[in-house]
Each structure stands twice: as structure tokens, then as C-alpha cells.
N, C-alpha and C. Protein backbone atom coordinates (compact mmCIF):
# COMPACT_ATOMS: atom_id res chain seq x y z
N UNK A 1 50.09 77.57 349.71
CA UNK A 1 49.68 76.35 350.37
C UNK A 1 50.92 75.58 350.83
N UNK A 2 50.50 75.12 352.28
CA UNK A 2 52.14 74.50 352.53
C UNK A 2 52.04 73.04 351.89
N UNK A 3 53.58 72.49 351.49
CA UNK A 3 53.54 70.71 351.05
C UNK A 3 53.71 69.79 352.43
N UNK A 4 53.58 69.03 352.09
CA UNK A 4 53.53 68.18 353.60
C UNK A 4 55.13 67.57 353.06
N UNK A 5 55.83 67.55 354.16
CA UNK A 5 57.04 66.93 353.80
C UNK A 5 56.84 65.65 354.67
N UNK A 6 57.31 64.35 353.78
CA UNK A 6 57.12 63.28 354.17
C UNK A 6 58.64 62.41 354.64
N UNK A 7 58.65 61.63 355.39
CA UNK A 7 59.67 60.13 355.47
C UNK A 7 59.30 59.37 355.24
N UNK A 8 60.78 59.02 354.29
CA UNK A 8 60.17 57.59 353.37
C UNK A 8 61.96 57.19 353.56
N UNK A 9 62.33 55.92 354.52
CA UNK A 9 63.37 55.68 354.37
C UNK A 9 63.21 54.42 354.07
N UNK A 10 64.61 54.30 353.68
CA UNK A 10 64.94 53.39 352.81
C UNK A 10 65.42 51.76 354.05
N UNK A 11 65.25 50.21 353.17
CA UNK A 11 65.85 49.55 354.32
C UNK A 11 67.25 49.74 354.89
N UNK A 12 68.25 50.00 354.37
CA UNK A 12 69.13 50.97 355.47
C UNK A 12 69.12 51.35 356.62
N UNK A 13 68.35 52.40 355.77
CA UNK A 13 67.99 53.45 356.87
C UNK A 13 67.36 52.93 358.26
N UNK A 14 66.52 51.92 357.60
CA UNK A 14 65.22 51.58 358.72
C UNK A 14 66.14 50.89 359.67
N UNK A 15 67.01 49.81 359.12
CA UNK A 15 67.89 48.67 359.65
C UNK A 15 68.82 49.54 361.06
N UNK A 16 69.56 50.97 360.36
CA UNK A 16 70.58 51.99 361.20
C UNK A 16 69.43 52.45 362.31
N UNK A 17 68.27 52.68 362.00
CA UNK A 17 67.67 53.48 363.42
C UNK A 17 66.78 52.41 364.38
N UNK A 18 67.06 51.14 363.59
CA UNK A 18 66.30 50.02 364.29
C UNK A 18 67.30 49.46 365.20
N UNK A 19 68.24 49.42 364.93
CA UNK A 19 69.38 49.00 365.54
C UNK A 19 70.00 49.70 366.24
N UNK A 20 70.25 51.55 365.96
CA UNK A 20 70.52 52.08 367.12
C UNK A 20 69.68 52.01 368.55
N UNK A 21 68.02 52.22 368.02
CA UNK A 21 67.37 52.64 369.05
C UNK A 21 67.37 51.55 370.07
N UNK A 22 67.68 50.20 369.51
CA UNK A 22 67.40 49.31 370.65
C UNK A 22 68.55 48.48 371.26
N UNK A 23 70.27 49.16 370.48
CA UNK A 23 70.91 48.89 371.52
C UNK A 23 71.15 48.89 372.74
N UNK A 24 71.00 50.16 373.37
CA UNK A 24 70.98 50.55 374.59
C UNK A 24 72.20 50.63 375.17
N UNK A 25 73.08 51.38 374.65
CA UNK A 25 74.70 52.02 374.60
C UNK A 25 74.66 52.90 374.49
N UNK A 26 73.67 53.66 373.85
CA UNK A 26 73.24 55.17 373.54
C UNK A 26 72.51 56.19 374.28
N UNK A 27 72.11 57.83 374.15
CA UNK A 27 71.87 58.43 374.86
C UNK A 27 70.41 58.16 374.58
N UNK A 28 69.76 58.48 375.74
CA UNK A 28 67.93 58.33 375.91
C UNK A 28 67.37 58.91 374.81
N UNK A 29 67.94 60.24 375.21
CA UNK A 29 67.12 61.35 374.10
C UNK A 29 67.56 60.86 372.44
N UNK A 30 68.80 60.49 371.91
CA UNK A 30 69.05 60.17 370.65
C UNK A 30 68.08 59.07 370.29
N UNK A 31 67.73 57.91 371.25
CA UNK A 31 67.39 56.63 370.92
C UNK A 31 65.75 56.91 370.67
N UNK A 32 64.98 57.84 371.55
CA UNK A 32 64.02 58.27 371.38
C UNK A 32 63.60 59.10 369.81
N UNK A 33 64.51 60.12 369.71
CA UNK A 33 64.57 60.46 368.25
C UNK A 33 64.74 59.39 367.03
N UNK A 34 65.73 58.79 366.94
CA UNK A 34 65.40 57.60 366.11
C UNK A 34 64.03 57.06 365.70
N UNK A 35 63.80 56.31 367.57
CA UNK A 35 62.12 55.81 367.73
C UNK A 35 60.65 56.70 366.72
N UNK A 36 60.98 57.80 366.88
CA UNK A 36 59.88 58.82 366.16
C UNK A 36 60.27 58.95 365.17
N UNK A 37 61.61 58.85 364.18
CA UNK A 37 61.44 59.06 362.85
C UNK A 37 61.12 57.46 362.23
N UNK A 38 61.30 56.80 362.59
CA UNK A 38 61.02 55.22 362.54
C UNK A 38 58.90 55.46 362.98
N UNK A 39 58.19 55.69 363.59
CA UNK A 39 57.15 56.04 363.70
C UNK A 39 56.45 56.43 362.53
N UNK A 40 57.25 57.92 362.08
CA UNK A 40 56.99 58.48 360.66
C UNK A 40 57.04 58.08 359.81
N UNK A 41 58.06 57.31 359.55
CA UNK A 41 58.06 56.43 358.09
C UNK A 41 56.97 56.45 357.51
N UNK A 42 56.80 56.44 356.40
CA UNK A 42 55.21 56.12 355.94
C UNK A 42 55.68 54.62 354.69
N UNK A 43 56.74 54.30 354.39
CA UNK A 43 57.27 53.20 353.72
C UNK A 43 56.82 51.92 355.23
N UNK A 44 56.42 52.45 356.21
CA UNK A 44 56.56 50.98 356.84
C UNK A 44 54.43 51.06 357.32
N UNK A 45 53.78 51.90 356.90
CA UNK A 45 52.70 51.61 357.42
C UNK A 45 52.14 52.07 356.06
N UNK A 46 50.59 51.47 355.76
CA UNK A 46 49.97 51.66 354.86
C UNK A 46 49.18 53.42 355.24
N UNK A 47 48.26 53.14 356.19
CA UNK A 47 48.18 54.88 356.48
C UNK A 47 49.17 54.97 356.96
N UNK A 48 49.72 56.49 357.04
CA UNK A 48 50.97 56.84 357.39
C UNK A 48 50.18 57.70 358.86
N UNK A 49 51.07 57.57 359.90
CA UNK A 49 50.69 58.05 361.16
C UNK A 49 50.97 59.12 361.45
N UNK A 50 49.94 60.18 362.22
CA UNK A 50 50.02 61.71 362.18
C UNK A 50 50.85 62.15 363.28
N UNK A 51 51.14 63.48 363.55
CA UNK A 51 51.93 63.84 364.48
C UNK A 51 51.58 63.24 365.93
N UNK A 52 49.99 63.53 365.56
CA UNK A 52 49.47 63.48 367.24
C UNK A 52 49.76 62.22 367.90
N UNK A 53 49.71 61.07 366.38
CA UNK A 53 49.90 59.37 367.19
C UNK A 53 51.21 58.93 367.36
N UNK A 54 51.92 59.89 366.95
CA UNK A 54 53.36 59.54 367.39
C UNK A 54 53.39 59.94 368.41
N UNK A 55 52.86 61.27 368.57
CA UNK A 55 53.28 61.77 369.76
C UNK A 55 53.11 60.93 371.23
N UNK A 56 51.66 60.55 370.89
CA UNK A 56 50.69 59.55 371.99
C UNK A 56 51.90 58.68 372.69
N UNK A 57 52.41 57.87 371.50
CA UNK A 57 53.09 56.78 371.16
C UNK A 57 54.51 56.86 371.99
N UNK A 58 55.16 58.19 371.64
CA UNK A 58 56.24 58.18 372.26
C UNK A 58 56.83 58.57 373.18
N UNK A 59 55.18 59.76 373.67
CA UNK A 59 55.03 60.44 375.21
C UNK A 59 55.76 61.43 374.65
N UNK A 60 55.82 61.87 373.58
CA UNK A 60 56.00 63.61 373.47
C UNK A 60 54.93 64.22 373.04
N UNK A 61 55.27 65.87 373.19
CA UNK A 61 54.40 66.84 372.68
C UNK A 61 54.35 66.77 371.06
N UNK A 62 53.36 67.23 370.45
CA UNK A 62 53.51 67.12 369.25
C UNK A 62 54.69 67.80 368.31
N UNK A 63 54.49 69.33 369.16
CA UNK A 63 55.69 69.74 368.94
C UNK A 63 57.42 69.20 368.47
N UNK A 64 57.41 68.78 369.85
CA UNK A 64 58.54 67.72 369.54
C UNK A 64 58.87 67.00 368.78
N UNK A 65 57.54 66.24 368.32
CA UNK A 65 57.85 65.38 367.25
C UNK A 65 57.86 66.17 365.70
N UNK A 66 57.29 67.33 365.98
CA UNK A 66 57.70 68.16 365.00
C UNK A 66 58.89 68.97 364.49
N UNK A 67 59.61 68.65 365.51
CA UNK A 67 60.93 69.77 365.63
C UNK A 67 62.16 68.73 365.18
N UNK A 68 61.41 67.42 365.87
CA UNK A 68 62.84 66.12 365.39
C UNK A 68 62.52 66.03 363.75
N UNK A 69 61.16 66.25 363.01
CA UNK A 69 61.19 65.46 362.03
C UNK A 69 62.15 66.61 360.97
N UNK A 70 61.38 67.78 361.61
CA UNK A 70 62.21 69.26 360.84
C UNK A 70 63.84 68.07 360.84
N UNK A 71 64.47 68.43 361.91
CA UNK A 71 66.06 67.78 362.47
C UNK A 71 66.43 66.98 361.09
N UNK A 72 65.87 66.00 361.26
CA UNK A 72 66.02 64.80 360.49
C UNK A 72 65.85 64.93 359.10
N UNK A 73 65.07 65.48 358.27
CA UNK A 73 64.64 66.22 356.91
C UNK A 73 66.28 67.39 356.41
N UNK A 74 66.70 67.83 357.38
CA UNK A 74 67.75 69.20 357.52
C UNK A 74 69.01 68.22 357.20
N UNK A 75 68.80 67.29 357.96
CA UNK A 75 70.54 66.27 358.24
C UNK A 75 70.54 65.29 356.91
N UNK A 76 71.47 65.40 356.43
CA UNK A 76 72.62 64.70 355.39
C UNK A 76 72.02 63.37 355.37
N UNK A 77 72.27 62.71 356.45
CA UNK A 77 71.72 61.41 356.06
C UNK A 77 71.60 61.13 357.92
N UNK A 78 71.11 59.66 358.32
CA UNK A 78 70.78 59.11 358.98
C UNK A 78 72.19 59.14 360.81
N UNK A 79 73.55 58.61 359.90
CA UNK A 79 74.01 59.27 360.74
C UNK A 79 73.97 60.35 361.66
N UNK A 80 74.39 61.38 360.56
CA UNK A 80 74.46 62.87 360.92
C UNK A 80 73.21 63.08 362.21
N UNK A 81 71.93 62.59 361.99
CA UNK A 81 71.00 63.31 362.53
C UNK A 81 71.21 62.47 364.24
N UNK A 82 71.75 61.02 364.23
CA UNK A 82 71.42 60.59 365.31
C UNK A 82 73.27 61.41 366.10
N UNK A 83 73.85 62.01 366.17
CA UNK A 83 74.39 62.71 366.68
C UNK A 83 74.19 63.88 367.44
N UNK A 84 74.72 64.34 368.29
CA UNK A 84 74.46 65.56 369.25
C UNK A 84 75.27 66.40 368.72
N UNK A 85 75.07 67.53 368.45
CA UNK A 85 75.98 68.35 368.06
C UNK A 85 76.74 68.87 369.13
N UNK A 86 77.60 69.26 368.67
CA UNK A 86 79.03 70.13 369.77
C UNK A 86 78.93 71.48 369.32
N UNK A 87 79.19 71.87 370.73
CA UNK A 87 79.09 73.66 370.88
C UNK A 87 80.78 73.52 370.63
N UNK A 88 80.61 75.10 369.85
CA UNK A 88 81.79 75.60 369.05
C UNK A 88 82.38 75.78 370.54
N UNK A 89 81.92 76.80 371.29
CA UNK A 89 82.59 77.91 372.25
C UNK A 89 81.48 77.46 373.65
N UNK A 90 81.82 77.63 374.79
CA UNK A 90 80.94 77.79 376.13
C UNK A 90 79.86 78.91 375.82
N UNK A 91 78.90 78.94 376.45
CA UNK A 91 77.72 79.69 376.16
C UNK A 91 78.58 80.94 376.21
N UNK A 92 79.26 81.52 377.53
CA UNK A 92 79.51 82.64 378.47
C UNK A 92 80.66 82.18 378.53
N UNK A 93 81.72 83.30 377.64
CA UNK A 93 83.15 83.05 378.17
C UNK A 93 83.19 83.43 379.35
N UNK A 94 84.62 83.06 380.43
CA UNK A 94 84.16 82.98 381.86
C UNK A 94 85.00 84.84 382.09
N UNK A 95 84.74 85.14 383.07
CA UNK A 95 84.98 86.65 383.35
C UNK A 95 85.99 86.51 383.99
N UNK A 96 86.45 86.08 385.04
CA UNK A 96 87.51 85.66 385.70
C UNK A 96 88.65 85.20 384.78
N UNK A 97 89.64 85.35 384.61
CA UNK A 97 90.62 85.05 383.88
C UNK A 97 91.72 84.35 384.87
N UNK A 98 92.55 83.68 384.91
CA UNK A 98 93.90 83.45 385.60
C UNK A 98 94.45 84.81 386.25
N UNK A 99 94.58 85.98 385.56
CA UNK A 99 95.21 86.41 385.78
C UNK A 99 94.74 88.00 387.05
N UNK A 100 93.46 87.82 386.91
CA UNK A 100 91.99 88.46 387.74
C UNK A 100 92.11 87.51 388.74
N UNK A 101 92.28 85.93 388.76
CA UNK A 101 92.20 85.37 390.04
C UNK A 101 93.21 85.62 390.86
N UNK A 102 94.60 85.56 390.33
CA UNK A 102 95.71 86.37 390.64
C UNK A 102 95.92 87.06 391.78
N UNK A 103 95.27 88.42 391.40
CA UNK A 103 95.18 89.84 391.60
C UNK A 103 93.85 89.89 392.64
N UNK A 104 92.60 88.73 393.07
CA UNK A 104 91.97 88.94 393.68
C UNK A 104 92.60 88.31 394.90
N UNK A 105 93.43 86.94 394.71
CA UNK A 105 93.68 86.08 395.87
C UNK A 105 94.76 86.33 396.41
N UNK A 106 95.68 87.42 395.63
CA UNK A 106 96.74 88.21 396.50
C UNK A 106 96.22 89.25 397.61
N UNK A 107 94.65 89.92 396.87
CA UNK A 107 94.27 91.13 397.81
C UNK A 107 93.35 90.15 398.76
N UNK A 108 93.13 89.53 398.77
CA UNK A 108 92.42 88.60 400.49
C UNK A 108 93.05 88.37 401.11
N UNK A 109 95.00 88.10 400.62
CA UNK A 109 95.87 87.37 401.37
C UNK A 109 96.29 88.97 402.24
N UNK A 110 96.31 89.71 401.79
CA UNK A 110 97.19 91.37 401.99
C UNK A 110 96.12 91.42 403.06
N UNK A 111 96.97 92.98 403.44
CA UNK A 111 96.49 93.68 404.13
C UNK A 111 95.23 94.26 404.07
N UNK A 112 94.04 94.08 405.27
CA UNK A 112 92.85 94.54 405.42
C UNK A 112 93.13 96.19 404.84
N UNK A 113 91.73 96.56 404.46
CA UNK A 113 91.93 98.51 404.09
C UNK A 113 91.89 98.93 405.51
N UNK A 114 91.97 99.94 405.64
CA UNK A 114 91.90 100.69 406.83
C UNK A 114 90.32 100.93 407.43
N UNK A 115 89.87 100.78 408.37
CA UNK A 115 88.28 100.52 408.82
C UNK A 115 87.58 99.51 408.87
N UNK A 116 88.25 98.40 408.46
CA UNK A 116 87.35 97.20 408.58
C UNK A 116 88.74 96.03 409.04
N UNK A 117 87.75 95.29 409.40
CA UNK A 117 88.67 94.17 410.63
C UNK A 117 88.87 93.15 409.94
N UNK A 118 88.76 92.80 408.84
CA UNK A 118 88.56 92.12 407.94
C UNK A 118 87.83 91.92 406.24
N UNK A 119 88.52 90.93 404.99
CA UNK A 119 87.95 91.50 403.81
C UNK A 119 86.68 90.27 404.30
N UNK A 120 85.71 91.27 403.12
CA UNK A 120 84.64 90.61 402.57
C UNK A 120 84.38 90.40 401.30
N UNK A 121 83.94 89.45 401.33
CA UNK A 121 83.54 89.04 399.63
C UNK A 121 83.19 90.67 399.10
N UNK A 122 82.17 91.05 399.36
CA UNK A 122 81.62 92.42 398.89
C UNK A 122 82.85 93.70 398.83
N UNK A 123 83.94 93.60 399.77
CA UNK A 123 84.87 94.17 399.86
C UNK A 123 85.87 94.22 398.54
N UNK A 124 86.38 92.93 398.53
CA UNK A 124 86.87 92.09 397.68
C UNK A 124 86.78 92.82 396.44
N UNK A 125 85.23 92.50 395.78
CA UNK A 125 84.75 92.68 394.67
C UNK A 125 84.95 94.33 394.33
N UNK A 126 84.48 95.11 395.35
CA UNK A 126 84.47 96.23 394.87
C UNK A 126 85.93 96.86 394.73
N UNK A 127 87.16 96.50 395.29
CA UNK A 127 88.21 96.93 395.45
C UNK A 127 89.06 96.25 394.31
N UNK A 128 88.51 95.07 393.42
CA UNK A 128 88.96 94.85 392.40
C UNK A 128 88.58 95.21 391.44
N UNK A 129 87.42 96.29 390.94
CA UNK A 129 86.99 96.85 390.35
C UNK A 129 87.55 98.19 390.37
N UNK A 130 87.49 98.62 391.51
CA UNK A 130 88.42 100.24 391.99
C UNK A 130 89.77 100.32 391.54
N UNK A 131 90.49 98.50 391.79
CA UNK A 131 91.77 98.41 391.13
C UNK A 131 92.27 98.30 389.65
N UNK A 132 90.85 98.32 389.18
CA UNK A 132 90.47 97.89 387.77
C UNK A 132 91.79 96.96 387.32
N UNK A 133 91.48 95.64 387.85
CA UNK A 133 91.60 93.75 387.62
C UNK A 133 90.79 93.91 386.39
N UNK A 134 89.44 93.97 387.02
CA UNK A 134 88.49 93.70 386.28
C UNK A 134 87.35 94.60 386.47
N UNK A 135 86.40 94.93 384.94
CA UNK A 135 85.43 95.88 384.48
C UNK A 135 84.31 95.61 385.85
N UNK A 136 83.43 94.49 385.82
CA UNK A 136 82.44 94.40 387.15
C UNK A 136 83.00 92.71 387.94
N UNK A 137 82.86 92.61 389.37
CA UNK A 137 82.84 91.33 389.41
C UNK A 137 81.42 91.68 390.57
N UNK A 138 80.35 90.44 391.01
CA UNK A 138 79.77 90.26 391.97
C UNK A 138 80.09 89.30 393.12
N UNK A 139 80.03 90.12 394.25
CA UNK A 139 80.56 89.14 395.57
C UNK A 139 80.67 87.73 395.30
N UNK A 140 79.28 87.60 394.86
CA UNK A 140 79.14 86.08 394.23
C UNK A 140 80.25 85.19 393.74
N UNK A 141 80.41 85.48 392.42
CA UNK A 141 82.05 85.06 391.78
C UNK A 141 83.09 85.61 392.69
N UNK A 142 83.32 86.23 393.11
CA UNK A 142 84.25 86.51 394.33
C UNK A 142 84.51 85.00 394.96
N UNK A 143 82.95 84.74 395.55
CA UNK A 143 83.32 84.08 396.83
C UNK A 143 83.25 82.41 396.47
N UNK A 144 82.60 82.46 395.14
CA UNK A 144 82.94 80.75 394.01
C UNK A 144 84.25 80.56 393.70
N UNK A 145 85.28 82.22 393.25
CA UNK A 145 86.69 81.92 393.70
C UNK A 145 87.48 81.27 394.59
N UNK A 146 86.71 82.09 396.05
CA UNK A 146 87.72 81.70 396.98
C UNK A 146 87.53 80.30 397.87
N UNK A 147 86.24 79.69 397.32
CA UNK A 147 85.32 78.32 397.78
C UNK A 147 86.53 77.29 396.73
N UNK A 148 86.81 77.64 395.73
CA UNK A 148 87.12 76.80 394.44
C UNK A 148 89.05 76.51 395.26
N UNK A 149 89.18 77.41 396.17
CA UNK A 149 90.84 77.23 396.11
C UNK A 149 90.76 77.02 397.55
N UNK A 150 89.74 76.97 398.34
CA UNK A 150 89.85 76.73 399.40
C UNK A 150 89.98 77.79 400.66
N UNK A 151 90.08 78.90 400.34
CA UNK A 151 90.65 80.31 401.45
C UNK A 151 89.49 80.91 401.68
N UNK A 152 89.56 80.92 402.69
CA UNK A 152 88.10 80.97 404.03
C UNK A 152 88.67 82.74 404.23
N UNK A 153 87.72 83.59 404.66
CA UNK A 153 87.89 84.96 404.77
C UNK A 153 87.24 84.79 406.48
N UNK A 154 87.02 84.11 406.93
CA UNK A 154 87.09 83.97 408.38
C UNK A 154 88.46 83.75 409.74
């Protein structure tokens, strides 16, 4: 059988998320989270209010208000939870390196191959792969390179 896990904060507590949420220095989404664990409380209402009337209440899915209260139950204390966490690392280290941009923006500056009147992004890409710079690149990043430094292949 599952337990119902409850909020029951303390005046502190109530005082820190009453006061964040309605400074308005803060981010939307944090101040909103606050707002719904302040909802939950069951120390501030005699019935204690269900997911669904928070939800009503705060224009989220119930879900949501289920996923902040998880949040908030998980976090240390009151602080901790009204924070955004920081990513360790970028989702996608980037493929391009300094030293791949290098080696691509020397071969646009060089000499065309033999048969064509000019490079192309698609050119580009595949001939830095042939030169093995780099394992795959797509025209694409190729041509976000050469947009990013300014050098027109026209």
C-alpha cells in the first residue's frame, strides 16, 4: 500500500517561500514552484488540498504538481529546492574543435579540387572527412562554420 507523503512546513519555511514567491526578482517557473508547495501545506489549511485543486489553482497539470512536490520532499531544505540546478557538462560536446575549424577554413580558402568551379558546403564536408580532420561532419555544421566567421563560398 503506498503512504501518502505529506507537507507540513514550518513558519520559516512558510515566511522563505512567501517571500520569495512574491518578490518578483525571481525566475517565473521557481516562483510558481514555491506558489504550489505553499498550496500543499496542509499546516496552513484545515482540509489539506488535493493535487487536482492545486493544480486548478495554479494552471498546472496535475502531474506537475506532482513532480514539484516529489522535487521539494528530495531537497535538503527550502533553499536548495527553490534553485535551478546547473548542468555539469553541455548536453552534446561540440564536434568541431578549434583545431577541425582550422583545417576546414584553410580548405575553402585553398585551391578548388579539380572539376568543380568552386567549394561547396557538401564539398567541404566530405573532403574533410576524406582528409580525416574529422570522423563525420554534415554540410550543415560546415556551413554554421563558415556563417559564424563570416566567409561566403560565393
Amino acid at each position: 500500500m503506498k503512504t501518502k507523503k505529506i507537507i507540513r512546513l514550518t513558519k520559516a519555511e512558510i515566511k522563505e517561500l512567501e517571500d520569495f514567491s512574491t518578490n518578483g526578482r525571481h525566475n517565473a517557473h521557481l516562483i510558481k514552484r514555491a506558489r504550489v508547495i505553499l498550496e500543499l501545506n496542509i499546516s496552513k489549511y484545515i482540509i489539506p488540498r488535493t493535487q487536482e485543486e492545486v493544480a486548478d489553482k495554479v494552471g498546472l497539470s496535475r502531474q506537475a504538481i506532482n513532480d514539484i512536490k516529489t522535487d521539494f520532499l528530495k531537497a535538503e531544505n527550502v533553499s536548495e529546492f527553490l534553485q535551478r540546478k546547473k548542468r555539469k557538462n553541455p548536453p552534446v560536446e561540440p564536434k568541431i574543435t578549434g583545431d577541425v575549424e582550422a583545417h576546414i577554413i584553410a580548405l575553402a580558402c585553398g585551391e578548388v579540387p579539380e572539376g568543380f568551379s568552386r567549394w561547396t558546403v557538401r564539398l567541404l564536408a566530405q573532403k574533410s572527412v576524406e582528409l580525416k580532420y574529422i570522423d563525420s561532419v554534415s554540410p550543415i555544421t560546415v556551413n554554421r562554420l563558415l556563417k559564424k566567421i563570416n566567409l561566403s563560398l560565393i
